[in-house]
Structure formats: structure tokens, C-alpha cells
Protein backbone atom coordinates (compact mmCIF):
# COMPACT_ATOMS: atom_id res chain seq x y z
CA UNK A 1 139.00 27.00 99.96
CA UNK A 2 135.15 26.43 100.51
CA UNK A 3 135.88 23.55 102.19
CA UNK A 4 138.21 25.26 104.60
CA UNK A 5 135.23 28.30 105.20
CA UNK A 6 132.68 25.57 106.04
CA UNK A 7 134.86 23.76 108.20
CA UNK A 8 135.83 26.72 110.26
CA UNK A 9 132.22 28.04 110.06
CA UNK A 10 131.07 24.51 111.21
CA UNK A 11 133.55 24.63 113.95
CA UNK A 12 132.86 27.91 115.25
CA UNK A 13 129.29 27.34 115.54
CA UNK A 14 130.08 24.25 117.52
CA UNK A 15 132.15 26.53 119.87
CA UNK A 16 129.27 28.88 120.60
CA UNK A 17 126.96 26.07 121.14
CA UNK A 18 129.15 24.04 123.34
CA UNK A 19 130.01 27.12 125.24
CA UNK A 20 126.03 28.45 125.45
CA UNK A 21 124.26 25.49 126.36
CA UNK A 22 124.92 23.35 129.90
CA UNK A 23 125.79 20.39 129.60
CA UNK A 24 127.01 20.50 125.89
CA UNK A 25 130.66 21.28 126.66
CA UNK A 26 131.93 18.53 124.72
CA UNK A 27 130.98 20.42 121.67
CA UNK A 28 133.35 23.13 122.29
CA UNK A 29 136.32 20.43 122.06
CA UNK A 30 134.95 19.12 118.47
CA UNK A 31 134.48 22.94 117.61
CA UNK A 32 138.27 22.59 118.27
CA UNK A 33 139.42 20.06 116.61
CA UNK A 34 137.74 20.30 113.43
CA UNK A 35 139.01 23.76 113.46
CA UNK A 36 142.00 21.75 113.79
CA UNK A 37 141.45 19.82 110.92
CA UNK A 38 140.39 22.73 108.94
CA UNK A 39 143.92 24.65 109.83
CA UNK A 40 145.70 20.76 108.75
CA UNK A 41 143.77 20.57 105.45
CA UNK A 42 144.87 24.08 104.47
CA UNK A 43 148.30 24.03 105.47
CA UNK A 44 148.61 20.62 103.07
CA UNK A 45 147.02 22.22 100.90
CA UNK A 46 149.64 25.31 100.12
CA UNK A 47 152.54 23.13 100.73
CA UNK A 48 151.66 21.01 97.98
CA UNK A 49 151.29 23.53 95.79
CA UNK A 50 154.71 25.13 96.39
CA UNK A 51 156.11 21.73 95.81
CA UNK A 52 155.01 21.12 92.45
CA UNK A 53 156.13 24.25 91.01
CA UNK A 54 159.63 24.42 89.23
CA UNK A 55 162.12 27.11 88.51
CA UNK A 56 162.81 27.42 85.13
């Protein structure tokens, strides 16, 4: 879960900056995809746990 926080807080700061500064739009697009990333990591994250549980 912290990693998931950091990554999002990494990637919106990225955003801001890309959009903010001239010049520096190609931050924006790595805001997005390790926002990306972070949205992939969790998502694997709770499907594997669902999977390992079983019914008794």
C-alpha cells in the first residue's frame, strides 16, 4: 500500500510540474503512466489475494 501512495504521489507531482513549467510537458505523460503503473501494481495486488483464499 505505501508503495502504491508514493507512486501516485510521485506521479501527481510529475503532473503539476509537467503541466506548470514550459517546455516540461513530457513530464505530464510519465506523471501518467506511472500512475499507470501504480493503478497495475494494485490491481495485481488484490487479485492475488482473492486467489489464494479457499472456501472451506
Amino acid at each position: 500500500m505505501v508503495l502504491f501512495l508514493l507512486l501516485v504521489l510521485a506521479a501527481v507531482i510529475l503532473g503539476i510540474i509537467g503541466v506548470a513549467a514550459a517546455g516540461l510537458g513530457y513530464l505530464l505523460f510519465i506523471g501518467i503512466a506511472v500512475f499507470v503503473l501504480a493503478l497495475v501494481l494494485a490491481a495485481a495486488r488484490l487479485s492475488g489475494r482473492t486467489k489464494r483464499r479457499t472456501l472451506r
